[in-house]
N, C-alpha and C. Protein backbone atom coordinates (compact mmCIF):
# COMPACT_ATOMS: atom_id res chain seq x y z
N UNK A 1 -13.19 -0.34 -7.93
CA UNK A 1 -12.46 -1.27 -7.07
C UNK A 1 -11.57 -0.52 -6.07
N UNK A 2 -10.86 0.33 -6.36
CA UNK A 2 -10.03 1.39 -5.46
C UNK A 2 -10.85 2.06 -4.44
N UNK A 3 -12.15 2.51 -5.06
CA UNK A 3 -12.64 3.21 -3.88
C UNK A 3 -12.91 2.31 -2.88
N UNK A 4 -13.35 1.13 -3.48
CA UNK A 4 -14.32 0.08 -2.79
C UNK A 4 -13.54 -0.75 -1.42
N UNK A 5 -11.85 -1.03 -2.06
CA UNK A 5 -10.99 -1.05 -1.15
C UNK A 5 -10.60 -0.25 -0.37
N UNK A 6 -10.38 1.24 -0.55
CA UNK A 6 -10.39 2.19 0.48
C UNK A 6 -11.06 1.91 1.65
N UNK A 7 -12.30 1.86 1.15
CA UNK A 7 -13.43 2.11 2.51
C UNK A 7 -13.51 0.94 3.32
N UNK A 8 -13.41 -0.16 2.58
CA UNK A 8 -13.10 -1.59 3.30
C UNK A 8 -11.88 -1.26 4.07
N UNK A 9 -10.26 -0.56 4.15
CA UNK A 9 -9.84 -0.46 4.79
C UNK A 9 -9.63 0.49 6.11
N UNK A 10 -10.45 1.49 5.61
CA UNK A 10 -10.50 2.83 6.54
C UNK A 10 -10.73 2.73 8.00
N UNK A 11 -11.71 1.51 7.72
CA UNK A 11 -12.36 0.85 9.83
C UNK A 11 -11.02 0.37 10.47
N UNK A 12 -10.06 -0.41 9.75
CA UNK A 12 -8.83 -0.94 10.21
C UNK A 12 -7.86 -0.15 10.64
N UNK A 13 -8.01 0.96 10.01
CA UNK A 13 -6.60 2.03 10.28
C UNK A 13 -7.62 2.62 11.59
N UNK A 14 -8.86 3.11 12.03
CA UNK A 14 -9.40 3.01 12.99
C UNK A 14 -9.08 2.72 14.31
N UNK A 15 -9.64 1.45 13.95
CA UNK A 15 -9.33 -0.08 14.99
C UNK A 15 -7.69 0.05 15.71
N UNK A 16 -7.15 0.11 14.85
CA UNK A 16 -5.53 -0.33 14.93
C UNK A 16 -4.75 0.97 15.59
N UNK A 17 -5.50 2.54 15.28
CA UNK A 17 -4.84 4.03 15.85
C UNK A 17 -3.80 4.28 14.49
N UNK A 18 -3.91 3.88 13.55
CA UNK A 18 -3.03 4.49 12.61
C UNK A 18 -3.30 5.84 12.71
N UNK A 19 -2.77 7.16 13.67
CA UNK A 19 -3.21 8.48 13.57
C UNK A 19 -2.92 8.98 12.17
N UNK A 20 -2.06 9.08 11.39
CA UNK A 20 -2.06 9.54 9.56
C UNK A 20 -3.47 8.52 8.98
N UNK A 21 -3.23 7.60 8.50
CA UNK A 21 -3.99 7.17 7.64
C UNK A 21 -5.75 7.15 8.50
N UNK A 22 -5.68 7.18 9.20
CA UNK A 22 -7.33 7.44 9.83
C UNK A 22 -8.21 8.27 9.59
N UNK A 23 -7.40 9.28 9.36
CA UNK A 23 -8.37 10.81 9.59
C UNK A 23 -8.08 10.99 7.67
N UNK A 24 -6.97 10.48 7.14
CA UNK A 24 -6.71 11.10 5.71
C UNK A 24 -7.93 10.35 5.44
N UNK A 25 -8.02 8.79 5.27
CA UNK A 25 -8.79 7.67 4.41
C UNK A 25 -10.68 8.23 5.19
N UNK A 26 -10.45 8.79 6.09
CA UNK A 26 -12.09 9.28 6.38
C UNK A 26 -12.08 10.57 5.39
N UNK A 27 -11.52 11.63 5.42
CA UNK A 27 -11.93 12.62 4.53
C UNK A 27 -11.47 12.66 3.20
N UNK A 28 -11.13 11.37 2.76
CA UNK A 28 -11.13 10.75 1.43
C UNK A 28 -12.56 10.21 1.23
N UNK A 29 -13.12 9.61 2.50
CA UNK A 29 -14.35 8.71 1.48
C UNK A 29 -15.38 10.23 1.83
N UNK A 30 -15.60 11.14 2.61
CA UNK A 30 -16.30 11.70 2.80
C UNK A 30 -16.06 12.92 1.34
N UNK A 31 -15.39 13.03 0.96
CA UNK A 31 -15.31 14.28 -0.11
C UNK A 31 -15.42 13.35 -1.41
N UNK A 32 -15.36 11.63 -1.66
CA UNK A 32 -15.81 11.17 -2.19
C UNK A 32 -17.50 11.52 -2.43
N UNK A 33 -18.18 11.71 -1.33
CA UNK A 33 -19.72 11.58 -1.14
C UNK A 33 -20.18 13.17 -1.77
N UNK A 34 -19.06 13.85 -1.56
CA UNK A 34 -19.51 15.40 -1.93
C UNK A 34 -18.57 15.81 -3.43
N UNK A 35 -18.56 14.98 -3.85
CA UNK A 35 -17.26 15.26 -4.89
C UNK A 35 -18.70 15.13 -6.27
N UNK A 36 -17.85 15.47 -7.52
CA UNK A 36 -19.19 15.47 -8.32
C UNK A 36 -19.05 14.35 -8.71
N UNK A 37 -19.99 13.38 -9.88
CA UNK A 37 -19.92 12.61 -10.37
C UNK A 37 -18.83 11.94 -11.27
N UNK A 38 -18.47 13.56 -12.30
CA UNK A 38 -18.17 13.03 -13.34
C UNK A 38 -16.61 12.75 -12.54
N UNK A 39 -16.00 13.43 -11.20
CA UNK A 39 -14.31 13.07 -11.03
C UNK A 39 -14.57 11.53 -10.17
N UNK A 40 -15.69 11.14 -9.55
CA UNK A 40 -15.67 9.65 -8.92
C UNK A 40 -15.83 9.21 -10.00
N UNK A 41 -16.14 9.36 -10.89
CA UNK A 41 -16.17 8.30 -12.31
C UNK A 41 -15.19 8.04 -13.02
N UNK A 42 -14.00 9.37 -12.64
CA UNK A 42 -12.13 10.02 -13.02
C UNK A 42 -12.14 8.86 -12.31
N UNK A 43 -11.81 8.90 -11.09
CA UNK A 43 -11.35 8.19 -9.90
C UNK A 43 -11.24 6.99 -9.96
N UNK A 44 -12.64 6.64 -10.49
CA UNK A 44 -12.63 4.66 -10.41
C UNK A 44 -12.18 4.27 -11.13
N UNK A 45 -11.85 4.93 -12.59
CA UNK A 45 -11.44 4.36 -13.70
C UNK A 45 -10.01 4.61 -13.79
N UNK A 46 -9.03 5.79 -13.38
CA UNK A 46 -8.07 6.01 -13.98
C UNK A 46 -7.29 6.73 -12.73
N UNK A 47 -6.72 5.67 -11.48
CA UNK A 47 -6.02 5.61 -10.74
C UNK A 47 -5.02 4.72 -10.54
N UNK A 48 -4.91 4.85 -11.58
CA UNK A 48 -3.44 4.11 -11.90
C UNK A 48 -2.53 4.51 -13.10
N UNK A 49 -1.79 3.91 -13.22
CA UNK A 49 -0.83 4.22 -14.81
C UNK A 49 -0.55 3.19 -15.30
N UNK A 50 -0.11 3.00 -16.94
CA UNK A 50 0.14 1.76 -16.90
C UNK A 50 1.42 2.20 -18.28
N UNK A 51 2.35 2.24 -18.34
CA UNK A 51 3.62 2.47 -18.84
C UNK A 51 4.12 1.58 -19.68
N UNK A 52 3.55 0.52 -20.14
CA UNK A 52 3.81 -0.20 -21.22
C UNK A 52 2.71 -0.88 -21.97
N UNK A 53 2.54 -1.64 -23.05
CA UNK A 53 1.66 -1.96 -23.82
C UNK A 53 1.06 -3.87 -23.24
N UNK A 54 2.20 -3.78 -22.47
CA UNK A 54 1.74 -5.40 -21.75
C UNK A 54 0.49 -5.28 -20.66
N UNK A 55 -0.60 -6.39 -20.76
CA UNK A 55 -2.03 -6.38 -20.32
C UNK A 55 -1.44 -6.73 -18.44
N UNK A 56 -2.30 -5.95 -17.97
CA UNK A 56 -2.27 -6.13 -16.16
C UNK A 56 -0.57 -5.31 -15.83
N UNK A 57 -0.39 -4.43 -16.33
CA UNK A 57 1.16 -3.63 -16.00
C UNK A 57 0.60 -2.39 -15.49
N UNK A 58 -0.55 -2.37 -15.01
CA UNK A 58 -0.88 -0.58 -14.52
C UNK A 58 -0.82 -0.41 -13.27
N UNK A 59 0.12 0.18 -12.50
CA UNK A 59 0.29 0.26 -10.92
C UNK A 59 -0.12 1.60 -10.60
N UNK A 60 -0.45 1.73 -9.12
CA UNK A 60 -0.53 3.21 -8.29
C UNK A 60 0.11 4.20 -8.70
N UNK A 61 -0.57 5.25 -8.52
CA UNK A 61 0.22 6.77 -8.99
C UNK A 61 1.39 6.87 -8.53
N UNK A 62 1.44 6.75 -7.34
CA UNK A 62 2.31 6.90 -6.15
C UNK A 62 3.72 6.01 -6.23
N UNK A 63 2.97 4.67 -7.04
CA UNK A 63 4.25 3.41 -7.38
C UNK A 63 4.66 4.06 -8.50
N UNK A 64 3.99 4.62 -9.39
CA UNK A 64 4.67 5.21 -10.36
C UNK A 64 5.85 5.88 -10.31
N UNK A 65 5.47 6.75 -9.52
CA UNK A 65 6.61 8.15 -9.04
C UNK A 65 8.17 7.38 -8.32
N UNK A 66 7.94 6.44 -7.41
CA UNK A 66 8.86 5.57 -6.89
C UNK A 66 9.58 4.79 -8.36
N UNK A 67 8.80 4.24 -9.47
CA UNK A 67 9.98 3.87 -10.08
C UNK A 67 10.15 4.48 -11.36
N UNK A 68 10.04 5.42 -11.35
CA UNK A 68 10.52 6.33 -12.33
C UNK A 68 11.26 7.49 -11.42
N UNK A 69 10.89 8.76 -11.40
CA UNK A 69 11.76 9.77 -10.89
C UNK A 69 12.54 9.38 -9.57
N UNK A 70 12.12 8.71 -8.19
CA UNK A 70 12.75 8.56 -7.70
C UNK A 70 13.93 7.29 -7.65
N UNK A 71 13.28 6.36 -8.73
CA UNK A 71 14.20 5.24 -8.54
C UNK A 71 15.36 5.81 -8.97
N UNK A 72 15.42 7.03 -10.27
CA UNK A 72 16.40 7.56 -11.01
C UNK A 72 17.41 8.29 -10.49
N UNK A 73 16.37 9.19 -9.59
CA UNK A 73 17.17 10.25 -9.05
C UNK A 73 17.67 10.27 -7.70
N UNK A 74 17.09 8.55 -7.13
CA UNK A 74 17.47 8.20 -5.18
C UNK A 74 18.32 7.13 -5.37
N UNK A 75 18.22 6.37 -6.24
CA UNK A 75 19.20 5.16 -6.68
C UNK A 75 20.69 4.87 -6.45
N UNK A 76 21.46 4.24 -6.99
CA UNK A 76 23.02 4.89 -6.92
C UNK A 76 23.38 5.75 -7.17
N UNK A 77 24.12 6.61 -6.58
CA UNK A 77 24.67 7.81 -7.04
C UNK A 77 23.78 9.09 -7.06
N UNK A 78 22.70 8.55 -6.62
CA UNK A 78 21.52 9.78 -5.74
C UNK A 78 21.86 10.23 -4.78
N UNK A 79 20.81 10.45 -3.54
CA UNK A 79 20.94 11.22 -2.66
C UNK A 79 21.04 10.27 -1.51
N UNK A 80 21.19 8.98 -1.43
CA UNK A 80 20.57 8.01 -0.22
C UNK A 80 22.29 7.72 -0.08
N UNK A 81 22.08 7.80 1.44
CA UNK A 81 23.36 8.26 2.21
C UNK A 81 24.23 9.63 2.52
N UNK A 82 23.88 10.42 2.18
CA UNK A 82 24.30 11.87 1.88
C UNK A 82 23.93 12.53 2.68
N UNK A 83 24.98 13.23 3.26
CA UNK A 83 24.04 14.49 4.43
C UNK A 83 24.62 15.63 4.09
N UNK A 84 25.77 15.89 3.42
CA UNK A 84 25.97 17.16 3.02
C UNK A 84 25.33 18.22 2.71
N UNK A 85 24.95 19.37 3.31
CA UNK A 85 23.86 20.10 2.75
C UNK A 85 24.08 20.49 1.37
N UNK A 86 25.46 20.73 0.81
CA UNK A 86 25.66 21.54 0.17
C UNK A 86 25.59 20.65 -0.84
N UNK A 87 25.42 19.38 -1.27
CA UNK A 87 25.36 17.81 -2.07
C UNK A 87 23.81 17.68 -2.04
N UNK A 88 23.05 17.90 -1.13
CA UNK A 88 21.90 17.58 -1.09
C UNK A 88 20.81 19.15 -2.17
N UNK A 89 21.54 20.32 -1.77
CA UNK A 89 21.43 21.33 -2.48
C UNK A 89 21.47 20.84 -4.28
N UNK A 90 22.79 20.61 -4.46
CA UNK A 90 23.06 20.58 -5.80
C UNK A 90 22.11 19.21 -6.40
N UNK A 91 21.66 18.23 -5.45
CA UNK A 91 21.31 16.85 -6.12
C UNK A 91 19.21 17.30 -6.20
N UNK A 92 19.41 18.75 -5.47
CA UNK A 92 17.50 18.97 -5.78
C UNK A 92 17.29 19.56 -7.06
N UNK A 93 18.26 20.57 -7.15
CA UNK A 93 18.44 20.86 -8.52
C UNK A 93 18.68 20.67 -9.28
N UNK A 94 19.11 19.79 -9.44
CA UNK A 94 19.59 18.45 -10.83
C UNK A 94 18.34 16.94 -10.95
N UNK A 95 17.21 17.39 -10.45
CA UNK A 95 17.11 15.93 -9.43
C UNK A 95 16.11 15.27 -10.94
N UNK A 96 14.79 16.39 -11.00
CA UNK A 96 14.01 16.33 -12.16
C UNK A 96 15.18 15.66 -13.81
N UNK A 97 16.13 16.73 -13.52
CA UNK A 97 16.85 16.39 -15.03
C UNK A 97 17.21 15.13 -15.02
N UNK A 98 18.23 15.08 -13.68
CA UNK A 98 19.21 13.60 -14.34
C UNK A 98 17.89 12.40 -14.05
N UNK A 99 16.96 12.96 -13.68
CA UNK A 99 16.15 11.49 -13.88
C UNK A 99 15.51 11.28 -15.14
N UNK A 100 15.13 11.94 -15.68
CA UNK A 100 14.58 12.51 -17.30
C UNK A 100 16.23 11.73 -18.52
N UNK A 101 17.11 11.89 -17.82
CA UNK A 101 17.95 11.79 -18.61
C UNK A 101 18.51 10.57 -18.64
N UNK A 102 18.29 9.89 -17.55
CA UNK A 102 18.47 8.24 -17.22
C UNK A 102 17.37 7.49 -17.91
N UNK A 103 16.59 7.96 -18.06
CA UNK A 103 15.47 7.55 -18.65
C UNK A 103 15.57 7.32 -19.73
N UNK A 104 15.85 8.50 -20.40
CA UNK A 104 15.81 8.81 -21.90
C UNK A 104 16.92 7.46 -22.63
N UNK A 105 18.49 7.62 -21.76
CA UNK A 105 19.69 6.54 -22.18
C UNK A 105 19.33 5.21 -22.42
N UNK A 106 18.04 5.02 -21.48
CA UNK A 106 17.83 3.74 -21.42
C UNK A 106 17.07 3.13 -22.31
N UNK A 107 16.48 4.09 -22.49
CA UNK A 107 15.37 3.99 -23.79
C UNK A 107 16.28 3.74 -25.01
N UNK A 108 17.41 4.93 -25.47
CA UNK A 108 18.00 4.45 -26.38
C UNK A 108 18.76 3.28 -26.98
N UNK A 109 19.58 3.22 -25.65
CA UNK A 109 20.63 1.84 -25.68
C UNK A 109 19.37 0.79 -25.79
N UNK A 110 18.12 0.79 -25.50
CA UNK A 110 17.10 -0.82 -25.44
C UNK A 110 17.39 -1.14 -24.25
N UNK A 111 18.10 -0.32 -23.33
CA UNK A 111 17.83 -1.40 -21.80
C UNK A 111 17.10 -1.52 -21.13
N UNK A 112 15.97 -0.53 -21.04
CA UNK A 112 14.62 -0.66 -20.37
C UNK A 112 13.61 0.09 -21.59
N UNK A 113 12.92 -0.28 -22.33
CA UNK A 113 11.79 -0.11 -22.92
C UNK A 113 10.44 -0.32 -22.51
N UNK A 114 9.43 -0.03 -23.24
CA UNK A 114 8.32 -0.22 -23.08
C UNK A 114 8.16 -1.44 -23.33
N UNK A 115 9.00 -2.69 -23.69
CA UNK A 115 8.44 -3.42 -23.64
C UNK A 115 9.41 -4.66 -23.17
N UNK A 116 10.14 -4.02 -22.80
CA UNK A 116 11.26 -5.14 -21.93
C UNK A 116 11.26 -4.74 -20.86
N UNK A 117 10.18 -4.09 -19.70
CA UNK A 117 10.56 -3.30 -18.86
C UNK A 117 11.48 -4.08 -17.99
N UNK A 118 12.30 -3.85 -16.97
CA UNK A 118 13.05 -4.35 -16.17
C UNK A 118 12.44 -4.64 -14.95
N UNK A 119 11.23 -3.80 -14.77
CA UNK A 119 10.34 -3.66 -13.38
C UNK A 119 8.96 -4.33 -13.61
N UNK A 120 8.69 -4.94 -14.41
CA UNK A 120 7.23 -5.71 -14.83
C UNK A 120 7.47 -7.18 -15.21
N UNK A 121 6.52 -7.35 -14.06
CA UNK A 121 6.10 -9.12 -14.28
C UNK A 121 7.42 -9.97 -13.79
N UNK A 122 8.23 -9.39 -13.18
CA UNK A 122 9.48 -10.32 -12.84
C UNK A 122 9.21 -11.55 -12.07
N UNK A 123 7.61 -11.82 -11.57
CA UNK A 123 7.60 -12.90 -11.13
C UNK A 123 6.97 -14.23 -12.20
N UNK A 124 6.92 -13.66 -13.10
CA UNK A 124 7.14 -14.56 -14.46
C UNK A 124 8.22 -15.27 -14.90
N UNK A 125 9.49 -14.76 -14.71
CA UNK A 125 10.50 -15.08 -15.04
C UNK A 125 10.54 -16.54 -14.42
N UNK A 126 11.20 -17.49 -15.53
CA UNK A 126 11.59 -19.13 -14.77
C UNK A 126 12.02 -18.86 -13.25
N UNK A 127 13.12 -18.40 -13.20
CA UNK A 127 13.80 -18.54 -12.35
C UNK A 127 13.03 -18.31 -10.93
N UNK A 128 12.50 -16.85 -11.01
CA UNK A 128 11.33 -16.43 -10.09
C UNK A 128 10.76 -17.38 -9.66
N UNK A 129 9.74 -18.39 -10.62
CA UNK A 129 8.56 -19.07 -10.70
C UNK A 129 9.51 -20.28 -10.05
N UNK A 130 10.45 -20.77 -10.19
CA UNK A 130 10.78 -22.08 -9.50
C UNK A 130 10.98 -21.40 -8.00
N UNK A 131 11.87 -20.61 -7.82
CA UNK A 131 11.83 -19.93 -6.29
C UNK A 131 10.52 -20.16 -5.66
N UNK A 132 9.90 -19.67 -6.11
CA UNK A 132 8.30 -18.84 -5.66
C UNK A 132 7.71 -20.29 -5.11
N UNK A 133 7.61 -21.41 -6.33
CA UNK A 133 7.02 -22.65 -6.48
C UNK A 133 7.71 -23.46 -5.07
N UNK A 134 8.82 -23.34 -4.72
CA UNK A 134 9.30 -23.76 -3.51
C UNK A 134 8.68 -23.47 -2.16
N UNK A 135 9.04 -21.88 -2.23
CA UNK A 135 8.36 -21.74 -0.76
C UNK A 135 7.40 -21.53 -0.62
N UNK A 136 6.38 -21.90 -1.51
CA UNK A 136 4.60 -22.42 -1.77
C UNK A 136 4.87 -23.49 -1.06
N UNK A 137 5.61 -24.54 -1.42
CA UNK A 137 5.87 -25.54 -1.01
C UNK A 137 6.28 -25.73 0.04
N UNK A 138 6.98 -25.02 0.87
CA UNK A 138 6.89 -25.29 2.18
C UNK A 138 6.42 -24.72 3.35
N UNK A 139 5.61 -23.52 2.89
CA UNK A 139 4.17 -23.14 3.43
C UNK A 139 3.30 -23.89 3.57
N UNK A 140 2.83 -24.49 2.49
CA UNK A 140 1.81 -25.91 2.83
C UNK A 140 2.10 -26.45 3.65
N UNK A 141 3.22 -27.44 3.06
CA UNK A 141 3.65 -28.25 4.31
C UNK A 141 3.69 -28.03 5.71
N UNK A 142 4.23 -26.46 6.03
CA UNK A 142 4.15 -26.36 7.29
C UNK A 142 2.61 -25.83 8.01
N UNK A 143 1.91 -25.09 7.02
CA UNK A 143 0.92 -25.01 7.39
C UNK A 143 -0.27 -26.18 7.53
N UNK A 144 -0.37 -27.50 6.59
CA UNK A 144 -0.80 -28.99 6.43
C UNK A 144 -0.78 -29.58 8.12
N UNK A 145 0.58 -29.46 8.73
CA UNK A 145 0.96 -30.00 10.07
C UNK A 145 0.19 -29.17 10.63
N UNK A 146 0.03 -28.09 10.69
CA UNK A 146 -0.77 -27.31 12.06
C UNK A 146 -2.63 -27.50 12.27
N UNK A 147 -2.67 -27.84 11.25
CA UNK A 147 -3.89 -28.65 11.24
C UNK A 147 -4.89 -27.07 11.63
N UNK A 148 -4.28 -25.66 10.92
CA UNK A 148 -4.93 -24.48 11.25
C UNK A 148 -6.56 -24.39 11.00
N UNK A 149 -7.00 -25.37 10.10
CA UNK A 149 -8.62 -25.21 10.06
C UNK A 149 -9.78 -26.26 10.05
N UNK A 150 -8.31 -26.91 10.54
CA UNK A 150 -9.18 -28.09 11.74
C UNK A 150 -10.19 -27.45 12.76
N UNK A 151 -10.96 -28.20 14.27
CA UNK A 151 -11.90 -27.86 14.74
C UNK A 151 -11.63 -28.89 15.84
N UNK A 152 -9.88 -29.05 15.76
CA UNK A 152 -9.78 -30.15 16.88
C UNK A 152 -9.62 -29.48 18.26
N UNK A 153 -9.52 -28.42 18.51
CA UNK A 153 -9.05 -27.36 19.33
C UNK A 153 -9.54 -26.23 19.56
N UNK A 154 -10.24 -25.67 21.06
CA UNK A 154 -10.90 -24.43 20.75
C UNK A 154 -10.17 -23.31 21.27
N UNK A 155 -9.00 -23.40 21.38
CA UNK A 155 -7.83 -22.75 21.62
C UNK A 155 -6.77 -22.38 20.29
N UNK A 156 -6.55 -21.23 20.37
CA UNK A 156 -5.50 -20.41 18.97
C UNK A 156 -4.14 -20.84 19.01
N UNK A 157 -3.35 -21.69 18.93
CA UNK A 157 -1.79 -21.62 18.96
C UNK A 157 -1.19 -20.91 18.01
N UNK A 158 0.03 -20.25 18.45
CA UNK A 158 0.99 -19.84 17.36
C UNK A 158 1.53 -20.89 16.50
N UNK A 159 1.86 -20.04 15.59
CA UNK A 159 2.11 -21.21 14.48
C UNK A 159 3.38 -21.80 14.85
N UNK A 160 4.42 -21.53 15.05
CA UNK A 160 5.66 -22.32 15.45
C UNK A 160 6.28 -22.15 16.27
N UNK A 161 5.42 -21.49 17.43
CA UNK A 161 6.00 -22.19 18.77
C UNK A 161 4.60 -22.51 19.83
N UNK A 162 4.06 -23.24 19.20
CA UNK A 162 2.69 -23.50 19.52
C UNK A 162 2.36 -23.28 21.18
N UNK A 163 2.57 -21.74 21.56
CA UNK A 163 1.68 -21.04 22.45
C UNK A 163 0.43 -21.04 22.77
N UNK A 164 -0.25 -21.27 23.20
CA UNK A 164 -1.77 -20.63 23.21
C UNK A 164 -2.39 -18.96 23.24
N UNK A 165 -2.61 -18.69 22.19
CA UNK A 165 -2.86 -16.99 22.35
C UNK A 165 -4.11 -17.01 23.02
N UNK A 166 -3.77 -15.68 23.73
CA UNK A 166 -5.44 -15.60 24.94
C UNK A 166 -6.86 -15.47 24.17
N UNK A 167 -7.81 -15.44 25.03
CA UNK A 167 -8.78 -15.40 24.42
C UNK A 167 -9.22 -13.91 24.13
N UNK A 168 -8.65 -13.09 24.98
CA UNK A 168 -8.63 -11.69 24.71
C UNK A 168 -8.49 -11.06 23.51
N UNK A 169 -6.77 -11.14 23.74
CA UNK A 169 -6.36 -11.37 22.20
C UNK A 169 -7.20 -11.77 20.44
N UNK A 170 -7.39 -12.70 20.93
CA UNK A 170 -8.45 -12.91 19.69
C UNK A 170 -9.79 -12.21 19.44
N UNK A 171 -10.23 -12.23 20.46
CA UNK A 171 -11.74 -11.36 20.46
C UNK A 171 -11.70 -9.90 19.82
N UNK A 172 -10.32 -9.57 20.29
CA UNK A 172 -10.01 -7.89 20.18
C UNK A 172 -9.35 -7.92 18.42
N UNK A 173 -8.92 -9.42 18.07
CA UNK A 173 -8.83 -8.81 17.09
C UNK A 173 -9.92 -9.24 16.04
N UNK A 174 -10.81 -10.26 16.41
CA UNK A 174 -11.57 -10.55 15.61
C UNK A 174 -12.90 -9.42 15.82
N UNK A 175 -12.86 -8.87 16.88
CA UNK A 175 -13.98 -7.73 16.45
C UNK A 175 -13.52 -6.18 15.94
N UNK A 176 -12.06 -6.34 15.37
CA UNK A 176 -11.46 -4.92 15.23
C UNK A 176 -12.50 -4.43 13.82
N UNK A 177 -12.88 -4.91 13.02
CA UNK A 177 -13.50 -4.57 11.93
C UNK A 177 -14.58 -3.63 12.35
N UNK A 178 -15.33 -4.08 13.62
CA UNK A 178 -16.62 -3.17 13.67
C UNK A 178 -16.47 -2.48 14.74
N UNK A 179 -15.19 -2.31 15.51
CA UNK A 179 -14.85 -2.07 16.68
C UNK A 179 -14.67 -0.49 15.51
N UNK A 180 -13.62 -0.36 14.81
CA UNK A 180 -13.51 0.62 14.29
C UNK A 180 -14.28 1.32 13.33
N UNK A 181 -14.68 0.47 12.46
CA UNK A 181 -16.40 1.06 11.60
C UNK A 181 -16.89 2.21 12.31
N UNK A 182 -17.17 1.79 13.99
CA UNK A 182 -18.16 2.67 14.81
C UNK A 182 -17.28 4.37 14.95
N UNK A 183 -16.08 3.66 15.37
CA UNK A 183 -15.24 4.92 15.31
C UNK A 183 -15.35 5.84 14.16
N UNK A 184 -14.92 4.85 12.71
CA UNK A 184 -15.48 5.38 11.52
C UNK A 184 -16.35 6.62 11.24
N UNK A 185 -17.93 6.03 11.65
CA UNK A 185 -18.67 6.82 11.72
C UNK A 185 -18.64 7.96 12.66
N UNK A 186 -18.25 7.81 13.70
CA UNK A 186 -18.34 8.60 14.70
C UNK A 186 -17.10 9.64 14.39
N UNK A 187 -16.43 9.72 13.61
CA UNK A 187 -14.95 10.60 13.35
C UNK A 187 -15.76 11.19 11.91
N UNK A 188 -16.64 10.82 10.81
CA UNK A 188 -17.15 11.09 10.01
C UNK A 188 -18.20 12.29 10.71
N UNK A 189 -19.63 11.79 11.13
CA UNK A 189 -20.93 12.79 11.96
C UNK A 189 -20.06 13.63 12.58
N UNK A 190 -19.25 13.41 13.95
CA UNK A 190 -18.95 14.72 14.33
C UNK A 190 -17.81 15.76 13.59
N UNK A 191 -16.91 15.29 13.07
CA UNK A 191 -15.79 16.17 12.65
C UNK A 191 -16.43 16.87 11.24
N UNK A 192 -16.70 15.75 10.07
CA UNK A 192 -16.80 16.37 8.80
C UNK A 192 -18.82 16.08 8.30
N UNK A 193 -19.06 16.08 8.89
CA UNK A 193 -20.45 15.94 8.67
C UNK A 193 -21.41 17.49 9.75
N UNK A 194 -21.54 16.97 10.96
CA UNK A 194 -22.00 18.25 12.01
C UNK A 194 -21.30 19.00 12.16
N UNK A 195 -19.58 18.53 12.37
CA UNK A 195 -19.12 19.80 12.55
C UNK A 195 -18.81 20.26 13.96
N UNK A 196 -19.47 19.31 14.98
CA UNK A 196 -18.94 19.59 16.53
C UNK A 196 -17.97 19.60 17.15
N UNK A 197 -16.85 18.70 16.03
CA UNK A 197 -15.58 18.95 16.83
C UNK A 197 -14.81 18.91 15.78
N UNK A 198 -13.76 20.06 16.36
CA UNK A 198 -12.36 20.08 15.72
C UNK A 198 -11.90 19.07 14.78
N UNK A 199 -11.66 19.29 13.21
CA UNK A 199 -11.15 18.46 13.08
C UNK A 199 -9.70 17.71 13.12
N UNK A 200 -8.84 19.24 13.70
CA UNK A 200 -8.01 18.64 14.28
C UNK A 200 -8.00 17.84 15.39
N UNK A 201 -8.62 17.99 16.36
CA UNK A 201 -8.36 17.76 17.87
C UNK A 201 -8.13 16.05 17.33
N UNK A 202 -6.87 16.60 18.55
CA UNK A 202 -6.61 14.41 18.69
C UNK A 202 -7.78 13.27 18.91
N UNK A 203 -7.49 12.36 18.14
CA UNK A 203 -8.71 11.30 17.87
C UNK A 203 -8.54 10.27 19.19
N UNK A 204 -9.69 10.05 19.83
CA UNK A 204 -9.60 9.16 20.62
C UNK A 204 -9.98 8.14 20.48
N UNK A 205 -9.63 6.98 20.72
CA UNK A 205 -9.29 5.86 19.80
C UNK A 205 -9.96 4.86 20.89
């Protein structure tokens, strides 16, 4: 499913000139194609983490790292706001521990466990779920009035200040999918496939 979403998004970052994610998410799926079996088989299965014993709690590697070491060690009394070099010095070298060690307290006292986490499923909570259940509720509603998939109109309005968006506009974005695909390929054959051009050289879009 991860890879599968990758590549479904890779034409978009394309389309759109995301210069970082364009060129990374192409020589991601391409070293996918040259990679061996048994690590795309790593890959599909075990790109994620999952930090407690509760079913559907396994997030991104990357989300991982955000709420563990950095939530610990960037949080209050971290580094966010700080420009002191000589504060920013002492808070790299401490940075691994006191997050290890916030961790550990919390574990003891029972305030965040494996199974009370503080960061999982909070949109379960009542309180959440009546919030949430509201402005469901007045999404519909406002979306119900716009009559968005109706066929009374062959013109696009904005949703609440009912403009007419051009026809340009729409075309460009309703063909961005294959508008960039082509790019896709074409940033794939010549850069990491033939080999004709740089793969640095700036992408022309």
């Amino acid at each position: 499913m991860h890879n599968a979403a990758i590549c479904a998004m890779a034409p978009l970052f394309f389309a759109f000139r995301r210069r970082n994610y364009a060129p990374l998410t192409a020589r991601y799926i391409f070293d996918l194609q040259v990679a061996s079996p048994q690590l795309i088989d790593h890959l599909s299965k075990s790109f994620s983490v999952q930090r407690t014993a509760r079913p559907f709690s396994a997030i991104a590697v990357d989300q991982t790292i955000e709420c563990t070491i950095n939530r610990y060690g960037k949080g209050r009394g971290g580094i966010s706001g700080h420009f002191n070099k000589q504060l920013i010095d002492r808070w790299c070298q401490a940075f691994s521990f006191r997050a290890i060690l916030s961790s550990v307290v919390a574990e003891i006292v029972s305030l965040e466990t494996g199974l009370n986490s503080l960061d999982t499923h909070i949109e379960c909570t009542p309180t959440r779920i009546e919030v949430d259940n509201k402005d469901l509720s007045l999404c519909i509603a406002k979306l119900k009035s716009e009559n968005l998939f109706s066929c009374e109109q062959n013109s696009l309005p904005k949703l609440f200040t009912g403009k007419i968006i051009h026809n340009d506009i729409v075309l460009n974005i309703c063909n961005s999918y294959e508008r960039g695909y082509e790019l896709l390929k074409k940033y794939l054959v010549e850069r990491l496939i033939n080999k004709t051009v740089n793969v640095y050289d700036k992408i022309d879009f």
